[in-house]
PDB file of N, CA and C in Angstrom:
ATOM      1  N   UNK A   1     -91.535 167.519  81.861  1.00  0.00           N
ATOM      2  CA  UNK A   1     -90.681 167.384  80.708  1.00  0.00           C
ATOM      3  C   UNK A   1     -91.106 168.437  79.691  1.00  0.00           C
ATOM      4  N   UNK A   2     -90.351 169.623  79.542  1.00  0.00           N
ATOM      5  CA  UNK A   2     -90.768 170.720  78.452  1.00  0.00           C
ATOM      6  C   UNK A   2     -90.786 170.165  77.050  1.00  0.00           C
ATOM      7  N   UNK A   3     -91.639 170.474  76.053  1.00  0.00           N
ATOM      8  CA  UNK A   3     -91.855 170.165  74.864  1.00  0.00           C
ATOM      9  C   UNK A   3     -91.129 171.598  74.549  1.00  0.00           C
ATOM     10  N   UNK A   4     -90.064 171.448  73.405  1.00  0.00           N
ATOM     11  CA  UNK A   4     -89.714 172.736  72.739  1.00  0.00           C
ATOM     12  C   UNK A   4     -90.899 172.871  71.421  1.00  0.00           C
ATOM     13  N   UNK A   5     -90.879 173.957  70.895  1.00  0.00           N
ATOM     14  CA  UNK A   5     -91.734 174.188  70.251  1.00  0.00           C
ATOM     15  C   UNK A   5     -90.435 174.486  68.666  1.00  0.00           C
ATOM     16  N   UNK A   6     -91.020 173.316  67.877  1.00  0.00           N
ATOM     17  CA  UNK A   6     -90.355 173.673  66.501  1.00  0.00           C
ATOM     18  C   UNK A   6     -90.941 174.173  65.237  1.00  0.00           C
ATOM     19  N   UNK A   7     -89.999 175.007  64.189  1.00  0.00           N
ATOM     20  CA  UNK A   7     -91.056 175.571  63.190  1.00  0.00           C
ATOM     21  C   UNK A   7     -90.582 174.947  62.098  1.00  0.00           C
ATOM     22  N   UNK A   8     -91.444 174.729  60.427  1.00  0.00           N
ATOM     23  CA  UNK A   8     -90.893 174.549  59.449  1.00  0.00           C
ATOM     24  C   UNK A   8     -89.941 175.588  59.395  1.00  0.00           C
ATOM     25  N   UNK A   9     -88.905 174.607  58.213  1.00  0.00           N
ATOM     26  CA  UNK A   9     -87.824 175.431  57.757  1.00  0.00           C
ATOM     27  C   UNK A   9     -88.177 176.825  56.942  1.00  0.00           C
ATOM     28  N   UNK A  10     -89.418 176.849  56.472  1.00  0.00           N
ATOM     29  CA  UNK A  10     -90.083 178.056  55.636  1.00  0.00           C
ATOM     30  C   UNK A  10     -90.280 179.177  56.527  1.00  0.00           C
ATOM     31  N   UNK A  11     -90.500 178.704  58.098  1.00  0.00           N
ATOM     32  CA  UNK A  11     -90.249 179.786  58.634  1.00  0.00           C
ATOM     33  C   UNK A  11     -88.916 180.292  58.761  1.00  0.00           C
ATOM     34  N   UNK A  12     -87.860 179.819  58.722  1.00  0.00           N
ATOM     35  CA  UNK A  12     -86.380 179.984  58.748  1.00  0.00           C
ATOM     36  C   UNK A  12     -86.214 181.069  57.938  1.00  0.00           C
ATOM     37  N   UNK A  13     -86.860 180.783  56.502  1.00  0.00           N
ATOM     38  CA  UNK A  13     -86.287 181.181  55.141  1.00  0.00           C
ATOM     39  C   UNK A  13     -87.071 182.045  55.154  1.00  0.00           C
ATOM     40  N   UNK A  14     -88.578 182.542  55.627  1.00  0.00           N
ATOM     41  CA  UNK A  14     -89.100 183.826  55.139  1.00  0.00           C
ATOM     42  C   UNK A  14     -88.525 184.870  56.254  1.00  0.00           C
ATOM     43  N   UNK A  15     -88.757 184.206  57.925  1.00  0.00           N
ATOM     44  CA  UNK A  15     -88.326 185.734  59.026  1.00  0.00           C
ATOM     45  C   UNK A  15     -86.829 185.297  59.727  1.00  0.00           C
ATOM     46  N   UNK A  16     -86.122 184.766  59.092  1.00  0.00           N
ATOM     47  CA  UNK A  16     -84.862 184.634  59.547  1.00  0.00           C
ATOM     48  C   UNK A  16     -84.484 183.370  60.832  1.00  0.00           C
ATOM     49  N   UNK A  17     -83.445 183.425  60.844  1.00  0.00           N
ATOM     50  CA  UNK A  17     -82.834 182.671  62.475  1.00  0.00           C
ATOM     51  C   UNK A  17     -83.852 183.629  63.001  1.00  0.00           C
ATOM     52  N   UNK A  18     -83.410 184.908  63.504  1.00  0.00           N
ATOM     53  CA  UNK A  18     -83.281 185.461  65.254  1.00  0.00           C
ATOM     54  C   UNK A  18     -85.208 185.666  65.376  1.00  0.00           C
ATOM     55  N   UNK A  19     -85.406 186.274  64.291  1.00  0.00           N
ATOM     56  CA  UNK A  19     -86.718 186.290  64.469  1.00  0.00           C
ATOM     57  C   UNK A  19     -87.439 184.471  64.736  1.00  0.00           C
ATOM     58  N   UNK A  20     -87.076 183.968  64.376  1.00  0.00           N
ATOM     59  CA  UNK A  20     -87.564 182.420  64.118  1.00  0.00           C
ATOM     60  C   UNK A  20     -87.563 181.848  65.678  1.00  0.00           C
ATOM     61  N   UNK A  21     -85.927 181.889  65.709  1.00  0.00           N
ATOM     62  CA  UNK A  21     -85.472 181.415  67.168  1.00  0.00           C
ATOM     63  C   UNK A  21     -86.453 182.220  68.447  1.00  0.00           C
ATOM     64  N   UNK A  22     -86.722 183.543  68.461  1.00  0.00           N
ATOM     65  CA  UNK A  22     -87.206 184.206  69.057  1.00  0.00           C
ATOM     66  C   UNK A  22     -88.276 184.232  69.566  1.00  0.00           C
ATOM     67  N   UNK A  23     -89.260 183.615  68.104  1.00  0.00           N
ATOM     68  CA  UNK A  23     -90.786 183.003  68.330  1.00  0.00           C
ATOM     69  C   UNK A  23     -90.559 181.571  69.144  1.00  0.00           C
ATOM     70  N   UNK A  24     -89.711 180.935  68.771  1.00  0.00           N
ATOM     71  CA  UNK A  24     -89.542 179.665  69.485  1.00  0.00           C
ATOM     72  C   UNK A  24     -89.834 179.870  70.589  1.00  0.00           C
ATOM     73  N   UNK A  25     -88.635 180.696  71.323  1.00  0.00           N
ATOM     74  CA  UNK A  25     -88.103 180.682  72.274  1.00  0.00           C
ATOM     75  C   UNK A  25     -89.975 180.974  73.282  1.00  0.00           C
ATOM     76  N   UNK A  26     -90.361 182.161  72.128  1.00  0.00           N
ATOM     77  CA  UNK A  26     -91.773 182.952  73.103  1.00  0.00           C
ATOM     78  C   UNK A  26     -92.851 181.618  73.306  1.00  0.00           C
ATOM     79  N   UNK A  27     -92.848 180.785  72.540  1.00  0.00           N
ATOM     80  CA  UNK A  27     -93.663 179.726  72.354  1.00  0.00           C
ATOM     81  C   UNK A  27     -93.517 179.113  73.530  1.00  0.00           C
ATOM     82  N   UNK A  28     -92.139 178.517  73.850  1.00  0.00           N
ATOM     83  CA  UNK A  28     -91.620 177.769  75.009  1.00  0.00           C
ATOM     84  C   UNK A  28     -91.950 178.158  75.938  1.00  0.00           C
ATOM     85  N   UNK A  29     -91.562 179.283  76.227  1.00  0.00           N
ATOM     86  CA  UNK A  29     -91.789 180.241  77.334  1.00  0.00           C
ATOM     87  C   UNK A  29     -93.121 180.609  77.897  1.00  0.00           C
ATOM     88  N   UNK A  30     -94.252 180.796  77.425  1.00  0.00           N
ATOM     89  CA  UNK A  30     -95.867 180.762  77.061  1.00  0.00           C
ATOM     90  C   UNK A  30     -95.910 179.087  77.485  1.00  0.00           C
ATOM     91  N   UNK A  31     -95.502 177.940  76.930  1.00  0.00           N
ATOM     92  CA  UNK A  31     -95.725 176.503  76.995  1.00  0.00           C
ATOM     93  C   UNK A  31     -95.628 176.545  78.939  1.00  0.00           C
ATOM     94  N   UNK A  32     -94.465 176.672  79.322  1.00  0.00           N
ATOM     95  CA  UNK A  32     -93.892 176.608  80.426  1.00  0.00           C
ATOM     96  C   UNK A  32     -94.389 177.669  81.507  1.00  0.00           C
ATOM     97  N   UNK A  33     -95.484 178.403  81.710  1.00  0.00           N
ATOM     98  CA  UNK A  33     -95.888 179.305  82.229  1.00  0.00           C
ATOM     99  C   UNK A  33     -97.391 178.900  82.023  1.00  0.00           C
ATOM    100  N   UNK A  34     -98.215 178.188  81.086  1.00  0.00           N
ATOM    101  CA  UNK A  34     -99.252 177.734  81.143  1.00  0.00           C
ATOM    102  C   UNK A  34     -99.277 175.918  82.005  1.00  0.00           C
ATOM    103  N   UNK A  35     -97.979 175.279  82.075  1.00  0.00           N
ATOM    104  CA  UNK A  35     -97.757 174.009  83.022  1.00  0.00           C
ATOM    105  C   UNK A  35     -97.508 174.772  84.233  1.00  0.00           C
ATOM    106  N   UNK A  36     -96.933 175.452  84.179  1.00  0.00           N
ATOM    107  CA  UNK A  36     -96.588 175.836  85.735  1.00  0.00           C
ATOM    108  C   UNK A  36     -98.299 176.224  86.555  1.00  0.00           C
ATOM    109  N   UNK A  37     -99.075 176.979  85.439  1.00  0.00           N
ATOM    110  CA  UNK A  37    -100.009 177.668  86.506  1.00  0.00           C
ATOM    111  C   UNK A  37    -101.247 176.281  85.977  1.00  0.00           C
ATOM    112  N   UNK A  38    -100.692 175.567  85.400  1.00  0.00           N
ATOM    113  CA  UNK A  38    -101.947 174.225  85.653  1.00  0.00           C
ATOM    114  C   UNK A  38    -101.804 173.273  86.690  1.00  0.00           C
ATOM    115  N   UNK A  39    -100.067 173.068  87.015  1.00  0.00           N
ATOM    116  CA  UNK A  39     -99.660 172.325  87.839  1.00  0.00           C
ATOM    117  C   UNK A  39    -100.251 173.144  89.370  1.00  0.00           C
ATOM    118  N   UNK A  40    -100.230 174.561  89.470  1.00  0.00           N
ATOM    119  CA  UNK A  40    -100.681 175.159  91.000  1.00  0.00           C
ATOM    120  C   UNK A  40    -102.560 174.921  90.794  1.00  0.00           C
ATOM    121  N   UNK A  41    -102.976 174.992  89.730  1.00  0.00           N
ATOM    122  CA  UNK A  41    -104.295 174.658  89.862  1.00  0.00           C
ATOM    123  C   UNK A  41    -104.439 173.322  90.317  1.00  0.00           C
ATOM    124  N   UNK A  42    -104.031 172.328  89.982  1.00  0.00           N
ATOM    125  CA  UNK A  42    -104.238 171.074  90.193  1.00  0.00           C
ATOM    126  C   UNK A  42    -103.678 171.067  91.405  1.00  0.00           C
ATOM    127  N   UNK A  43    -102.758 171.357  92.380  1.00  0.00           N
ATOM    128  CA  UNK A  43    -102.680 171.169  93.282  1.00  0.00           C
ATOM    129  C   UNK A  43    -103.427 171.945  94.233  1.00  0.00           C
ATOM    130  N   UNK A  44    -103.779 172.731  93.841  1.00  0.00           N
ATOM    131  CA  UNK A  44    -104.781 173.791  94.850  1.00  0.00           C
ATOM    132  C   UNK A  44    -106.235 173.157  94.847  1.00  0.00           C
ATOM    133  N   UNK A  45    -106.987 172.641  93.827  1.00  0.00           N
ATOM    134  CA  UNK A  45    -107.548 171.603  93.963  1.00  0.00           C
ATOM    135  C   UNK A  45    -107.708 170.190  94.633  1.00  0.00           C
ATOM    136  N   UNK A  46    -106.295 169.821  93.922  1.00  0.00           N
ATOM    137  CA  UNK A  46    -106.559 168.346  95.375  1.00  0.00           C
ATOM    138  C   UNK A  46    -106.193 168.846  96.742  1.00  0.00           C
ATOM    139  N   UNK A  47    -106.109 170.065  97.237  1.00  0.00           N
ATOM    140  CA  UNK A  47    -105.975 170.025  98.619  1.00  0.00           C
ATOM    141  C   UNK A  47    -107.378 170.708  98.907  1.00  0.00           C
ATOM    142  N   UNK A  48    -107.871 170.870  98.010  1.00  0.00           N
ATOM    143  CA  UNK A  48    -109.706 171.440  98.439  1.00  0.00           C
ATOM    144  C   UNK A  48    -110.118 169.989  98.148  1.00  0.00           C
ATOM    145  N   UNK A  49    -109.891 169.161  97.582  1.00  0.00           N
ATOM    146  CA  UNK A  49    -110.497 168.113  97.525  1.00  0.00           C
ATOM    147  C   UNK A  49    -110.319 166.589  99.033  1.00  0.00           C
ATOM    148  N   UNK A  50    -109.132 167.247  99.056  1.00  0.00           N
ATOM    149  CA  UNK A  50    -108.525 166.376 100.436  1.00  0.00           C
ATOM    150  C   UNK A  50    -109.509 166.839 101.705  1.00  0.00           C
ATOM    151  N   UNK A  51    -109.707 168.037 101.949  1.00  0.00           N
ATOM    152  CA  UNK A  51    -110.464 168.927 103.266  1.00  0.00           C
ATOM    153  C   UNK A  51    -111.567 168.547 102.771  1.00  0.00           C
ATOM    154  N   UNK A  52    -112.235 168.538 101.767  1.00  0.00           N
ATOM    155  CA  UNK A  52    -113.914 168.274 101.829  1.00  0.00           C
ATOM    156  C   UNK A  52    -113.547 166.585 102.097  1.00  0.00           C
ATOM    157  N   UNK A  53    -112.756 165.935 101.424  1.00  0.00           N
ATOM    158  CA  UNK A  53    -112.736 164.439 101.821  1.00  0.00           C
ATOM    159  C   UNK A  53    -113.056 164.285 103.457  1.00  0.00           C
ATOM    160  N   UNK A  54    -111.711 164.642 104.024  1.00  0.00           N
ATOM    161  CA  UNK A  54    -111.223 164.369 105.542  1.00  0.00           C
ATOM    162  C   UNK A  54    -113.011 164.956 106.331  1.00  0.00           C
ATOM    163  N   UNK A  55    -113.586 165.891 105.765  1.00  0.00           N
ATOM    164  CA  UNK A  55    -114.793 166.812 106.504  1.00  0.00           C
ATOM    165  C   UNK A  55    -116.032 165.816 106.381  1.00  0.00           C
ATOM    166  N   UNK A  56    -116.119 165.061 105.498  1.00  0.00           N
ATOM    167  CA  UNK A  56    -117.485 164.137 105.119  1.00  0.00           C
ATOM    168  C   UNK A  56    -116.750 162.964 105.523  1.00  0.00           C
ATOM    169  N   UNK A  57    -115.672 162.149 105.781  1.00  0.00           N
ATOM    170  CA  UNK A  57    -115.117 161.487 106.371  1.00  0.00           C
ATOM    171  C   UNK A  57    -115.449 161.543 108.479  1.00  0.00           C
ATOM    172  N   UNK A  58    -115.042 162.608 108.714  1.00  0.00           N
ATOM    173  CA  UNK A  58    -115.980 163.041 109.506  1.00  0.00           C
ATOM    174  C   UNK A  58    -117.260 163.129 110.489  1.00  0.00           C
ATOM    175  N   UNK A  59    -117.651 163.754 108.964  1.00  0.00           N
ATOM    176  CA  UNK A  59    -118.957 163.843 109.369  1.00  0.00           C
ATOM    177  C   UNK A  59    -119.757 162.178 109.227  1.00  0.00           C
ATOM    178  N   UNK A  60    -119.341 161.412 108.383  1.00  0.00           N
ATOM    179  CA  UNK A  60    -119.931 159.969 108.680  1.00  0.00           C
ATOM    180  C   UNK A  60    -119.308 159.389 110.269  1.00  0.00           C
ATOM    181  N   UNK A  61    -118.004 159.763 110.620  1.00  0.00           N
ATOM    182  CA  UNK A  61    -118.089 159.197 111.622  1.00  0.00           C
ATOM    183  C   UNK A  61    -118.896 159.794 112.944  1.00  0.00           C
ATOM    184  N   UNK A  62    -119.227 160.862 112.728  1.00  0.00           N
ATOM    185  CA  UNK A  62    -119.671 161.330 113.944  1.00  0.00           C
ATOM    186  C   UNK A  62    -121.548 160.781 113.697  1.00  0.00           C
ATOM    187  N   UNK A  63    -121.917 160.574 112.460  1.00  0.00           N
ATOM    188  CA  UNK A  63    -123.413 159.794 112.106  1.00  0.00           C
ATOM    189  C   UNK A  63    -123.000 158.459 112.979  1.00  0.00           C
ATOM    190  N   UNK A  64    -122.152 157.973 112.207  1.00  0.00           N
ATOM    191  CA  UNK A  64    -121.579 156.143 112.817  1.00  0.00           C
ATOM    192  C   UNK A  64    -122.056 156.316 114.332  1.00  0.00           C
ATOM    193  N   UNK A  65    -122.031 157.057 114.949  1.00  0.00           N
ATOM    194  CA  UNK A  65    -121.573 157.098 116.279  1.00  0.00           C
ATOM    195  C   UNK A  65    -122.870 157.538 117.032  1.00  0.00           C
ATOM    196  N   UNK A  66    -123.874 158.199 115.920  1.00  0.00           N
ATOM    197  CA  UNK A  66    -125.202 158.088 116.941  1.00  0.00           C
ATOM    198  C   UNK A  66    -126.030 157.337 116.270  1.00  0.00           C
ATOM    199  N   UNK A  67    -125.487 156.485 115.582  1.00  0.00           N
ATOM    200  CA  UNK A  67    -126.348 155.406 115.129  1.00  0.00           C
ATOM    201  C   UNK A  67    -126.130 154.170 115.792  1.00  0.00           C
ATOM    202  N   UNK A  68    -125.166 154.331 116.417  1.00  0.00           N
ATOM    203  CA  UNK A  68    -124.391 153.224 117.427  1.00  0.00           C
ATOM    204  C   UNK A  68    -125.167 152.984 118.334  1.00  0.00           C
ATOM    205  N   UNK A  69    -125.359 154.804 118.973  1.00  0.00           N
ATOM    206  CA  UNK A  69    -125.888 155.036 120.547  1.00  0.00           C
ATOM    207  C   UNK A  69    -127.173 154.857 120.211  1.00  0.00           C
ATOM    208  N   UNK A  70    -128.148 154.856 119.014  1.00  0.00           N
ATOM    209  CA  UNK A  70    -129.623 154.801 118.860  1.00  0.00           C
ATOM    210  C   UNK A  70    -129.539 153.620 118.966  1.00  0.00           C
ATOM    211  N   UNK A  71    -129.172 152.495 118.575  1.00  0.00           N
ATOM    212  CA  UNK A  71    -129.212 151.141 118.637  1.00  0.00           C
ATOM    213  C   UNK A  71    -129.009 150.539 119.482  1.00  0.00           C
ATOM    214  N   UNK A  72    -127.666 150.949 120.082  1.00  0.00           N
ATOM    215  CA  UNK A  72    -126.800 150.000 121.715  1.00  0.00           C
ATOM    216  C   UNK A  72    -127.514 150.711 123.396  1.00  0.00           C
ATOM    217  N   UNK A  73    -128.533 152.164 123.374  1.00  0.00           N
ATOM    218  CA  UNK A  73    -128.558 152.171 124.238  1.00  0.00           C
ATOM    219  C   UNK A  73    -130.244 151.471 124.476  1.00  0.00           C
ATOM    220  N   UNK A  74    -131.245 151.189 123.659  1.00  0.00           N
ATOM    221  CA  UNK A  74    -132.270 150.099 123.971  1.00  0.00           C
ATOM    222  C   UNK A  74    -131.963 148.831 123.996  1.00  0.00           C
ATOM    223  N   UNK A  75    -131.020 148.503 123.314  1.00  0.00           N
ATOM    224  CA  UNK A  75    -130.361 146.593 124.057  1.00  0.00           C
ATOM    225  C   UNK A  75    -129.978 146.644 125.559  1.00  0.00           C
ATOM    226  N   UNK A  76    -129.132 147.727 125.767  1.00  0.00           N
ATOM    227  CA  UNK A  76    -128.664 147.936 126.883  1.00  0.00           C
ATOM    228  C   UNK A  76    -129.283 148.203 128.050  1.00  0.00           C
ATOM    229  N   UNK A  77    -130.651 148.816 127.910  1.00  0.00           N
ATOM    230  CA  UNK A  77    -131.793 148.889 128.746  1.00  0.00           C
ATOM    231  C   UNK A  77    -132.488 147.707 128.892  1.00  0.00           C
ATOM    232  N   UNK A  78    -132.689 147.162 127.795  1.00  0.00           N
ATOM    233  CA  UNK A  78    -133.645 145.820 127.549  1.00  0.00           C
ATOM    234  C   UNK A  78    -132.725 144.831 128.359  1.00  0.00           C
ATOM    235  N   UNK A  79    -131.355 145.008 128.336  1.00  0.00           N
ATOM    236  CA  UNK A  79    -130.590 143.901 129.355  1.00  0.00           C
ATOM    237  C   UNK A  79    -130.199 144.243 130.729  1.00  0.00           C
ATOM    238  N   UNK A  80    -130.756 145.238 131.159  1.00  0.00           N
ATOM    239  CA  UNK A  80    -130.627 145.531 132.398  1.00  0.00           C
ATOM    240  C   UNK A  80    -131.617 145.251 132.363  1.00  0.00           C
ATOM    241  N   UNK A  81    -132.992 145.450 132.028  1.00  0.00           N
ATOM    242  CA  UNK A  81    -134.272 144.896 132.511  1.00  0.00           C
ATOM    243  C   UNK A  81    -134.407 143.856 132.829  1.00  0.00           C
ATOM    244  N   UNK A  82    -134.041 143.180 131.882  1.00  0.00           N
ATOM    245  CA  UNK A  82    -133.978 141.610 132.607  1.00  0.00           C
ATOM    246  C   UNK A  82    -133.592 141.132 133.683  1.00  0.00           C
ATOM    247  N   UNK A  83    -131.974 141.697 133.652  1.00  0.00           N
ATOM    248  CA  UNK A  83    -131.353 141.810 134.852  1.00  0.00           C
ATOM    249  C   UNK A  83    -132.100 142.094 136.095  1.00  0.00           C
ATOM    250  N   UNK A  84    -132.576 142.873 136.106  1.00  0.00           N
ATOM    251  CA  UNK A  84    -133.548 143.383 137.077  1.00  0.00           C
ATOM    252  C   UNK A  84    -134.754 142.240 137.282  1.00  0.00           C
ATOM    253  N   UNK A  85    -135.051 142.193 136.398  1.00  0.00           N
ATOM    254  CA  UNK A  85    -136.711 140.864 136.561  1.00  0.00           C
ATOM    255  C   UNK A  85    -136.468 139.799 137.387  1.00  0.00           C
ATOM    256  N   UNK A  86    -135.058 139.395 137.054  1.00  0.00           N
ATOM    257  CA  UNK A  86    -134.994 138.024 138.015  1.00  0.00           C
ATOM    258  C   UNK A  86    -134.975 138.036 139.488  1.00  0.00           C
TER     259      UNK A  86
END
């Protein structure tokens, strides 16, 4: 939603309409060119922020997964042993 940019009427009365209108207009224009390149920052950001997410997302699952195998493959021995004893 653009904010126009308004001036006192003193600016009217000392540099005219066109000059007046003109600054407006440069104001707006400057307004709308500083959202535009905040809006590509912010999105260029959350998609660096999404890839480091999804990457440490990741990388815990691939931890999950030898913390699994450090744990499940000595039960798994210990129950074949048994198996075996009888």
């Amino acid at each position: 939603m653009p904010v126009t940019a308004k001036l006192s009427r003193k600016f009217y009365e000392k540099l005219g309409e066109d000059v007046t209108n003109e600054l407006v207009e440069w104001f707006n224009s400057v307004d709308a060119t500083y959202r535009s390149d905040l809006r590509e920052v912010n999105e260029h950001n959350f998609v660096r922020f999404e890839a480091k997410l999804e990457q440490r997302l990741a990388e815990l699952k691939s931890d999950l997964v030898k913390w699994m195998f450090a744990f499940w493959a000595p039960t798994a021995i210990a129950v074949v042993a048994l198996l075996f004893r009888r």
